[in-house]
Structures are given as C-alpha cells and as structure tokens.
Protein backbone atom coordinates (compact mmCIF):
# COMPACT_ATOMS: atom_id res chain seq x y z
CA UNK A 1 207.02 89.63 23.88
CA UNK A 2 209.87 92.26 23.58
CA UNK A 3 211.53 93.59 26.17
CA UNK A 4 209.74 96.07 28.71
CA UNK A 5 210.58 99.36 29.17
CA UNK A 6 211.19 100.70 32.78
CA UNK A 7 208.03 101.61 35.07
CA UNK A 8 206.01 104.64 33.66
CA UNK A 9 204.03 106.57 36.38
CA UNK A 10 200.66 107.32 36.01
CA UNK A 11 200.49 110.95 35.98
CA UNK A 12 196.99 111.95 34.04
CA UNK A 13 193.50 110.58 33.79
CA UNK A 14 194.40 108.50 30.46
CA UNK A 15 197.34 106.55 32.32
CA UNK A 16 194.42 106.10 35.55
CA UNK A 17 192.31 104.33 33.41
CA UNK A 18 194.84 101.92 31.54
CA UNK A 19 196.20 100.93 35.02
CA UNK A 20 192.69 100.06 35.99
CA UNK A 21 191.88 98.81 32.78
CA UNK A 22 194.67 96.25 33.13
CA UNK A 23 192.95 93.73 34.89
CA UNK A 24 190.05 93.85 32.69
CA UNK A 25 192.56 92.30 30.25
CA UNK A 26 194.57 89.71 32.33
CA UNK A 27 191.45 88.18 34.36
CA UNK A 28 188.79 88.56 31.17
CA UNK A 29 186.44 85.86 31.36
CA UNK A 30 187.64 85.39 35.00
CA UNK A 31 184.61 85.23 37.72
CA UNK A 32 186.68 84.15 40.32
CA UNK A 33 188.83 87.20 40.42
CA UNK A 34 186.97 90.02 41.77
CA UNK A 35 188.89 93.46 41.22
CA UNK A 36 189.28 96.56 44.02
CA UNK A 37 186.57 99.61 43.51
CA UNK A 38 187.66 101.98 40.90
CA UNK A 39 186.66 104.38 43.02
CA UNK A 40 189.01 103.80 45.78
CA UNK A 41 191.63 103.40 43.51
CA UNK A 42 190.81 106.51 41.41
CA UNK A 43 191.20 108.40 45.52
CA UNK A 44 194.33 106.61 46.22
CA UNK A 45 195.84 108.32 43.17
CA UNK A 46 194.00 111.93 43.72
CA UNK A 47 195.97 111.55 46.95
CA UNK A 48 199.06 111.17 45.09
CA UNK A 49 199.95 107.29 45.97
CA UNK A 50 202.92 106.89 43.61
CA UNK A 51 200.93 104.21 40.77
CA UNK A 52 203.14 102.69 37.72
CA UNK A 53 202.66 100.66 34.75
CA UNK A 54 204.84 98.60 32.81
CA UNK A 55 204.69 98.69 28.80
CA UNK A 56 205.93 96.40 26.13
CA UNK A 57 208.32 97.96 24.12
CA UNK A 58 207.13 96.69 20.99
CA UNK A 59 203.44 97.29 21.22
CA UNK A 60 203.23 99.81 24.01
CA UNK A 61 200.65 97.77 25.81
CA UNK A 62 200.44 97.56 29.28
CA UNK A 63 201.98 94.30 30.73
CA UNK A 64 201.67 95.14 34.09
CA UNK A 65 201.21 97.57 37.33
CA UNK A 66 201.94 98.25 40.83
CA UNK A 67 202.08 100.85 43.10
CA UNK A 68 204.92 102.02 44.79
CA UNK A 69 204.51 103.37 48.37
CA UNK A 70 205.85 103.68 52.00
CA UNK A 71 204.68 103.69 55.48
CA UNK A 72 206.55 105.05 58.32
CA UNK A 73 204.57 103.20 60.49
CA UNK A 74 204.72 99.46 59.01
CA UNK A 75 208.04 100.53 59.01
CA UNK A 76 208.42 100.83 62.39
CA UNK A 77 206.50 97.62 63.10
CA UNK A 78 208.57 95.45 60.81
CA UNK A 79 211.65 96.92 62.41
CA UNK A 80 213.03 97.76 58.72
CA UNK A 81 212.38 100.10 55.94
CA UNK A 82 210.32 98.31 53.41
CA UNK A 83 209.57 99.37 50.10
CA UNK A 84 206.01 98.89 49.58
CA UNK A 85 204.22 97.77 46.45
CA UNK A 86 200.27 97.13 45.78
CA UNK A 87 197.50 96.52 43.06
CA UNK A 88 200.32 94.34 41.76
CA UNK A 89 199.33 92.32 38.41
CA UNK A 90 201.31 91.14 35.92
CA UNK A 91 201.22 89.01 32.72
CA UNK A 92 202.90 85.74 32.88
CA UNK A 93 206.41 87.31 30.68
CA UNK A 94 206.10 90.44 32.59
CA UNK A 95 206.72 88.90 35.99
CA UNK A 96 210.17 89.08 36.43
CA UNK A 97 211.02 92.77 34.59
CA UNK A 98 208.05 93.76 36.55
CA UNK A 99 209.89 92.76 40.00
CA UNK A 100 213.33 94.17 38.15
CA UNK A 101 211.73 97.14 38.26
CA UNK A 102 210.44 97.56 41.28
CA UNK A 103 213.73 96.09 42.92
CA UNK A 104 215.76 98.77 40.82
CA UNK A 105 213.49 101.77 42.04
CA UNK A 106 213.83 100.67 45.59
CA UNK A 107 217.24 100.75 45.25
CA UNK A 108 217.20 104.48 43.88
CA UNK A 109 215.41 105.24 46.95
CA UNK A 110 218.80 104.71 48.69
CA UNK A 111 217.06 104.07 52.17
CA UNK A 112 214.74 100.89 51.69
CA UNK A 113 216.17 97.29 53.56
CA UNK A 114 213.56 94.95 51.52
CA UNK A 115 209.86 94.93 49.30
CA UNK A 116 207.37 94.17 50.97
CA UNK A 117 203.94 93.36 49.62
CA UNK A 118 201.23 93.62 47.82
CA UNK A 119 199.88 95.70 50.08
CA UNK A 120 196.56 98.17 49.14
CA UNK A 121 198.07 100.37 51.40
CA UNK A 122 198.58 98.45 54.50
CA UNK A 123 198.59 94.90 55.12
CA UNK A 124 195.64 95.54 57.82
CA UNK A 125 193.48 96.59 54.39
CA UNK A 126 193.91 94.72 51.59
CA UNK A 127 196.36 92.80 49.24
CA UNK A 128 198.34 89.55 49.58
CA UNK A 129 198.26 86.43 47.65
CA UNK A 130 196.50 83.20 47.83
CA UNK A 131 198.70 80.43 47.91
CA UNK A 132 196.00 77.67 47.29
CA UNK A 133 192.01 76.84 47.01
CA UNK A 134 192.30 78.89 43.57
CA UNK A 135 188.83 76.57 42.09
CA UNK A 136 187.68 78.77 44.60
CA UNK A 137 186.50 82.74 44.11
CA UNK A 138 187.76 85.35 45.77
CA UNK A 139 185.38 88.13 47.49
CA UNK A 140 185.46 91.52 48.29
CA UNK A 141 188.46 92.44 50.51
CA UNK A 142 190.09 89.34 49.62
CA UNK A 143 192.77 88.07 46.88
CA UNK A 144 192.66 85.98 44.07
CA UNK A 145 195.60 84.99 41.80
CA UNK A 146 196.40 82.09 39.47
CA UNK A 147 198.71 79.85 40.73
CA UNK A 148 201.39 81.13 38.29
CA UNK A 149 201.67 84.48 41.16
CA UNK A 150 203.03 82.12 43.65
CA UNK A 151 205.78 80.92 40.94
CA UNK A 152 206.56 84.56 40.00
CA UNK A 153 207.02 85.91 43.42
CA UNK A 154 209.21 82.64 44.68
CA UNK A 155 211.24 82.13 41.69
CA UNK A 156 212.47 85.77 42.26
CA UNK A 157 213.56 85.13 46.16
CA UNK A 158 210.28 86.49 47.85
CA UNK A 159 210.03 84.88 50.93
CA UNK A 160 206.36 84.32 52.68
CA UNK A 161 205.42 86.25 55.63
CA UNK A 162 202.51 86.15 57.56
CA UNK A 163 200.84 83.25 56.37
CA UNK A 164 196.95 83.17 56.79
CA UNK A 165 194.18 81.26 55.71
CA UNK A 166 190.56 82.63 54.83
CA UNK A 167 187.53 80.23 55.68
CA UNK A 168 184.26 79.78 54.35
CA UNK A 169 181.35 78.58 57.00
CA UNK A 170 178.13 77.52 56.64
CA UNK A 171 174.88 79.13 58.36
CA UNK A 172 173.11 76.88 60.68
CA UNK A 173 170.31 77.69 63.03
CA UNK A 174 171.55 79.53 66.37
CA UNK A 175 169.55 79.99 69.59
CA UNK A 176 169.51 82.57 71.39
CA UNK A 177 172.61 83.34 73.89
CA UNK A 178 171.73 83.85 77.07
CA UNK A 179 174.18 86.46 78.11
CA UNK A 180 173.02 87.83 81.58
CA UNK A 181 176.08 88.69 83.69
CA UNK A 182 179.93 87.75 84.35
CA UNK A 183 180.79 85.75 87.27
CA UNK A 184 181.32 89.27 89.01
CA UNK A 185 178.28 90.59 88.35
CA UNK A 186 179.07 92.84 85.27
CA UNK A 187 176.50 93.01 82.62
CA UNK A 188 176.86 91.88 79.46
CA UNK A 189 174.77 93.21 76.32
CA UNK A 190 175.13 92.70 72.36
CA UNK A 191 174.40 95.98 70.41
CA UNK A 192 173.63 96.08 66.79
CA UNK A 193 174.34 98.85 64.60
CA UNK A 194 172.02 101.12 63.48
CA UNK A 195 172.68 103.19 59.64
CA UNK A 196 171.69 106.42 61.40
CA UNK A 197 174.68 106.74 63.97
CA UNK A 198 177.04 104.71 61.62
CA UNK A 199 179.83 107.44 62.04
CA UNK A 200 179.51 107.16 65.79
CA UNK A 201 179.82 103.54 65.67
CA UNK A 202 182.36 103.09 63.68
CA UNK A 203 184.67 105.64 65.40
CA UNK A 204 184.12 103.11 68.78
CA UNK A 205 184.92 100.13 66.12
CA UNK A 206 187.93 102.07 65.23
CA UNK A 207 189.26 102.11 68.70
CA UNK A 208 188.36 98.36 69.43
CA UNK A 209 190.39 97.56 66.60
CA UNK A 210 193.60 98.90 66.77
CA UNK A 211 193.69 98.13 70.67
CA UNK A 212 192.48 94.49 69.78
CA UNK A 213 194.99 93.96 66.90
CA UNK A 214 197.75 95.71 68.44
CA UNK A 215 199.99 92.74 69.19
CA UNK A 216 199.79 91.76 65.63
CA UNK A 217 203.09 92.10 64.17
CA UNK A 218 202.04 93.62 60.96
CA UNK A 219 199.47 95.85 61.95
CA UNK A 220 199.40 99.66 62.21
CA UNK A 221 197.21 101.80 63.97
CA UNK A 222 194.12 103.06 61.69
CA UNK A 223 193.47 106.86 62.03
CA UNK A 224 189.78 108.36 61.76
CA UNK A 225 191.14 109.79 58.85
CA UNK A 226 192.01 106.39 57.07
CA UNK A 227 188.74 104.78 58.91
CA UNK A 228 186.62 107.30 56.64
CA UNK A 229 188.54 106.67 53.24
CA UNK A 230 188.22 103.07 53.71
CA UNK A 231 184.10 102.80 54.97
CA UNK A 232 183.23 105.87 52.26
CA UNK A 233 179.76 104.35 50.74
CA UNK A 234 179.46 101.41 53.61
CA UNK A 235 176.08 103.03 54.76
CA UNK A 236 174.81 101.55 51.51
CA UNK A 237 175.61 98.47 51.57
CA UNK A 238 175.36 97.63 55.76
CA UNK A 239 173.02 94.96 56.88
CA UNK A 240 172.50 96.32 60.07
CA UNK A 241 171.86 92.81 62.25
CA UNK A 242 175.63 92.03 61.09
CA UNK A 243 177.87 94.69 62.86
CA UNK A 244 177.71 93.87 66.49
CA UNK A 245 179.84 94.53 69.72
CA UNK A 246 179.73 93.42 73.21
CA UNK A 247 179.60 95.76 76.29
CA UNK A 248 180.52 94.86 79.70
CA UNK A 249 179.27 97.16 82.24
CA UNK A 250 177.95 99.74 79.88
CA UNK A 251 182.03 99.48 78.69
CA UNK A 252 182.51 98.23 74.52
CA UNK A 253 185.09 95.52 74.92
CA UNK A 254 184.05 92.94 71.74
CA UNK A 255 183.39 93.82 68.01
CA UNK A 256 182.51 92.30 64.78
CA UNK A 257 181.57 93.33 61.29
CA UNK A 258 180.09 91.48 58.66
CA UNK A 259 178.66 92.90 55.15
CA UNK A 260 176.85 91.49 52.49
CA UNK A 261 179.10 89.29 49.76
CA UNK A 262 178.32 91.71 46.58
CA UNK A 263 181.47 90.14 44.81
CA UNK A 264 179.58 88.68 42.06
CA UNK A 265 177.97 92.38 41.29
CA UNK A 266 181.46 93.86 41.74
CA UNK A 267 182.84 91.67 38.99
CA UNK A 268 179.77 92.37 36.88
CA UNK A 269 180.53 96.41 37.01
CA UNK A 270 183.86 95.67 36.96
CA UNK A 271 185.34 97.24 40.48
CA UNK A 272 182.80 100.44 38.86
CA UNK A 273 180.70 101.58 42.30
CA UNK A 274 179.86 104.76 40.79
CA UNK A 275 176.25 105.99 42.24
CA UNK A 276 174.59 104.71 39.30
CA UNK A 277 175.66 101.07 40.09
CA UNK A 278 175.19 102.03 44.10
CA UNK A 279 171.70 102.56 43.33
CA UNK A 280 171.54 99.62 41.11
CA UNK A 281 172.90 97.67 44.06
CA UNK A 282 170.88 98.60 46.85
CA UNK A 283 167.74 98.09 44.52
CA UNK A 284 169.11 94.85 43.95
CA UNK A 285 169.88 94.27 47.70
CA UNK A 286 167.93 91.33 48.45
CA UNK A 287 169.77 88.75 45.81
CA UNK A 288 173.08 89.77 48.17
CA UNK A 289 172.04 88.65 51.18
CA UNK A 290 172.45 85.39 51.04
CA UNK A 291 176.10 85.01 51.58
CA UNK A 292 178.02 87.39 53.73
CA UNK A 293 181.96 88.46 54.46
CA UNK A 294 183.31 88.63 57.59
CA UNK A 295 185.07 91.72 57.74
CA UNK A 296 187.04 91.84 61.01
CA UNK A 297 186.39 91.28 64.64
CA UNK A 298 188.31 91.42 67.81
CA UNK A 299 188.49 91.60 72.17
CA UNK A 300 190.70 93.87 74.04
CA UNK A 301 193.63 92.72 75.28
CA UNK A 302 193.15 92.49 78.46
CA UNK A 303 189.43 90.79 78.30
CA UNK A 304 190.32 88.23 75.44
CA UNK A 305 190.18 84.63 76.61
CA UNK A 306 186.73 84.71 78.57
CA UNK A 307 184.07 83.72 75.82
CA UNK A 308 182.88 87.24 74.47
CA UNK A 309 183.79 86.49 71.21
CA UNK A 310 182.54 83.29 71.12
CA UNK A 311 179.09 84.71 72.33
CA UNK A 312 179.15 87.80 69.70
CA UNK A 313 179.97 84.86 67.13
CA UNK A 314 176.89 82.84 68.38
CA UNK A 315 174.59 86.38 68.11
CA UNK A 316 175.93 86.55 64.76
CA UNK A 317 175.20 82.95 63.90
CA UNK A 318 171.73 83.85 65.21
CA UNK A 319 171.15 87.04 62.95
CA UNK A 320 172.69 85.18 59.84
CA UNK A 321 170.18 82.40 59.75
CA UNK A 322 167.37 85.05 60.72
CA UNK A 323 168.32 86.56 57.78
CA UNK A 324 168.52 84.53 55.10
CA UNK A 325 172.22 83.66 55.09
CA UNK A 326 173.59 80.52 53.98
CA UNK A 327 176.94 81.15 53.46
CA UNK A 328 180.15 83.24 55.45
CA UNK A 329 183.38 84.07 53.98
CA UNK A 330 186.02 85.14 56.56
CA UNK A 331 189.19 87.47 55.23
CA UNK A 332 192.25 86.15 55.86
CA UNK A 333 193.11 84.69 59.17
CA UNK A 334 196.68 84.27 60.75
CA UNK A 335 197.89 80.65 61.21
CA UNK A 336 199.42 81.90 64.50
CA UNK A 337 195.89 82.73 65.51
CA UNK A 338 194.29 79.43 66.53
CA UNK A 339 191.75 80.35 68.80
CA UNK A 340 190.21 82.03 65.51
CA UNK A 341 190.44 79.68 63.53
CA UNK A 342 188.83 77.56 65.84
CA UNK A 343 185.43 79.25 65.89
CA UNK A 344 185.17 79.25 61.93
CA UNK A 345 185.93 74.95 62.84
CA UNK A 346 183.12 75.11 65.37
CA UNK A 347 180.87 76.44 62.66
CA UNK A 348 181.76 73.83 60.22
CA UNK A 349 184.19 75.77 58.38
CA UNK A 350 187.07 75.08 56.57
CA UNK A 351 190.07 76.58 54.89
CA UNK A 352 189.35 78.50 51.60
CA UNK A 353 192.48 80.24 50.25
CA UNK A 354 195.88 80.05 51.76
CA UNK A 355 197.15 83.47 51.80
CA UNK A 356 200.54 85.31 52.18
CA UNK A 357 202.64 88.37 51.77
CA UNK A 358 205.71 88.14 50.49
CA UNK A 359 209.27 90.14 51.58
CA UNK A 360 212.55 89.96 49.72
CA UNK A 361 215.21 91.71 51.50
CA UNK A 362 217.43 94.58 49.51
C-alpha cells in the first residue's frame, strides 16, 4: 500500500455512499460484524456531522473513515475538550495514518486537550470497541472489531476508558412477581408499553434516563430532540411486552427497554432499513423474536437500592419466556456497575464482549 493522502470530507452523495460502502469491503464475508443503519448515518450527514475518508494514494480507494465531531456537553462532563471521532474503520495499513490524521486535524482545531472515541455521537449511543469474546457476534447497538482494533488503537498511545462488558443471558421460566405495596404502603405497578402512545412513553423514558444515568461520568443529557432521531422507525420493530417501567404511587421511578435482536437481518440488508426492507422485516417478525437486546434500563437516584429493578427484571424474565425468547443480549455494561452486572449473573449470564473507549491526550 502507498502512502495515504490526508482525510477527504464527504461533501456529496457519491462520497456518502463510499464511506458507507467501506465496511462492506473490510468485514465482507463477516456475520459477526453487524454495521449501523444507513439510514441514520445518511441523517447524521444531512445534519452536517463533519464525515471523512481516507484514500490510498496509489489506487484512490478508500482505506478508511471516521467522523470528526464535538460535544460541548461531553465536554463538560469529561472536564476537557475532546476531539471526537466515530464510525471509525480502518484497514490493517491504514491504522496508524488514519489516527495521524485525525491527531493532525485536532490539532488544527487549536482548542481540543485529547481524542476521544469512537463515539456515534455520544458515548450514551453507540460506538466503542470490544476488547475480547470476538468468536462472538456483535448485535444491534453494539460493537464488533477484530482483535487487530485493540492493537491499532494501543500501539498509538490510546488509553482505555470506561471499560464495560456486554452479557448474554439465557431465558428461563419466571413466575409471576407479586408486587403489591412498599413497606409504607405505596403501590407498586409494572406498565407495558403500548405502540399507540409510543411518543408519550418514550418522552417519560427519556426523563427516567437521564435522571437515572446522571452520575455516570460519561453521560450527557438526551434532548427530545436527539430521543426522536435516535427511536425514528422503533414503532416497527417494538415488541410491546418488552418496554416496561415501574410506578410507585401512580409516580414512574423504574424503566427498561428491550427490542427484538434483528442483527442477523441487518447484516443481510447490509445496515439498508429503507421501507422496503422495514416491511420485509415486520413481515418477517416472528423469526426475530427469539432472541432479544437489552437496550437500557435504570432507577432514580434517590429510589435505587430497594429491589425495583430487580422486580421489573423478573416481569421481564416473565414476558421473555411468554414470548418465545431464548436468548438476551445486554449492551455494554460498566465494570464499576456491579449491582448490574449482578442481575445478568442471577440470570445465568455471562460476559460476552469486553468493551472500551479509548482517549489519547493532545
């Protein structure tokens, strides 16, 4: 391989689709790998997120891509201003020009401290790398790499931050949970949710969420804005029985949301969820629902410690094995986080990927 040029932004429909294209290439033949929808990539860029590519400069081919974006907010979390980078794949050869690259355009910015990343935007959304358990395939929301990423990233002086693990579970039979009241007479109920008030719902899952995670270190507050953009098309795909939350005294104060795994139909299409493969999907429906992804759940602060999410992940147990489910994939989990972890050990779980983002300070 000859040298690489610099990065070339995408800046027309032709450049979109070689950037998206790209992984078509590098994980051909690759089940295991299952690639972001087109169509949320093809919005990112409509929205102007800054999205590169690097060429050889013999052939002109695309070697690899990132994007290049910031956050005030993360920012502000972190405590530093980080230059952020997603979507990030790379040939084996292209690794380190690739991370040249991007080091040399932070440093243009003048007013970036480190790289941070990958991040598709946010670290609360997607991205990150898996550090191990590559035999096994990633799902939707998740990461897969080969192990040569891990090389790549360390061999250039990334350092690992947040390390996580995701978890796969098996299904077993639940009972029912007796739920009745709390020891001070508060009532406690389990809601499902229900297609036809799915904007309603997940505006009150929106504000569990970011008061549940708020003491995470990397996360950032989701607007209803960026709550939209990133649930666009869930109606679709939502098994109903699998997005629960727990009210005490008529008050919302637990939440969980599961999906159906359709990661071996997004590899099949290619990341493509046009409405002709949306309608191929929900007539095809019933061959998903056997395995299922764990999306995110969470208890406000100030109720988290007295069982509620250990008897939402008991209803969910329940409503899994009613129906049909064998299988539950969790995204990633912190490893600071051990009373999670503990209910994916309760279920029979184990660790499936080990996961990371990786920093590298300017």
């Amino acid at each position: 391989m000859t040298a690489p040029r610099g990065l070339e932004r995408v800046v027309d429909r032709r450049g979109l689709r070689e950037f998206l294209a790209f992984t078509d290439r590098v994980y051909a033949g690759e089940p295991r790998f299952v690639p972001p929808s087109r169509q949320q990539v093809r919005r990112w860029w409509r929205d102007g997120v800054p999205m590169y590519v690097l060429r050889d400069a013999g052939t002109g081919a695309v070697v690899g891509r990132t994007t290049l974006h910031t956050d005030a907010a993360l920012d502000a979390r972190l405590g530093r201003r980080c230059q952020l980078f997603g979507l990030t794949e790379f040939t084996d050869a292209a690794a380190r020009p690739l991370f040249e690259a991007v080091t040399a355009a932070a440093h243009a910015a003048g007013d970036r401290d480190a790289l941070f990343g990958p991040v598709a935007l946010l670290p609360n959304q997607a991205g990150g790398v898996i550090t191990s358990g590559y035999a096994d395939r990633g799902f939707i929301d998740s990461a897969w790499n080969p192990p040569r990423y891990v090389g790549a990233y360390e061999s250039y002086g990334f350092h690992r931050r947040f390390e996580s693990d995701t978890w796969i579970c098996p299904v077993p039979a639940g009972d029912d949970v007796p739920l009745g009241t709390d020891p001070d007479g508060a009532e406690l109920r389990v809601h499902r949710g229900d297609v036809r008030r799915l904007a309603d719902q997940l505006e009150l899952l929106r504000e569990l969420l970011n008061a549940s995670f708020a003491q995470l270190g990397y996360y950032t507050e989701i607007s209803a804005a960026q709550l939209r953009r990133q649930t666009d098309g869930l109606a679709y795909l939502l098994d109903e029985s699998l997005l629960l939350y727990l009210s005490r005294a008529g008050r919302p104060v637990a939440f969980v949301l599961c999906v159906p795994d359709i990661s071996e139909f997004v590899v099949r299409v290619r990341g493509n969820l046009n409405l002709v493969n949306q309608l191929r999907l929900l007539a095809a429906r019933r061959r998903y629902r056997r395995e299922a992804v764990l999306i995110v759940k969470g208890v406000l602060p100030e109720h988290q410690g007295r069982g509620y999410q250990r008897l939402l992940s008991a209803a969910l147990r329940r409503n899994l094995h009613a129906g049909g489910y064998t299988t539950l994939r969790s995204t990633y989990v912190g490893r600071d986080n051990p009373a999670s972890a503990a209910q994916y050990r309760a279920l029979g779980g184990r660790p499936l990927h080990g996961y990371t983002f990786y920093e590298k300070a300017l």
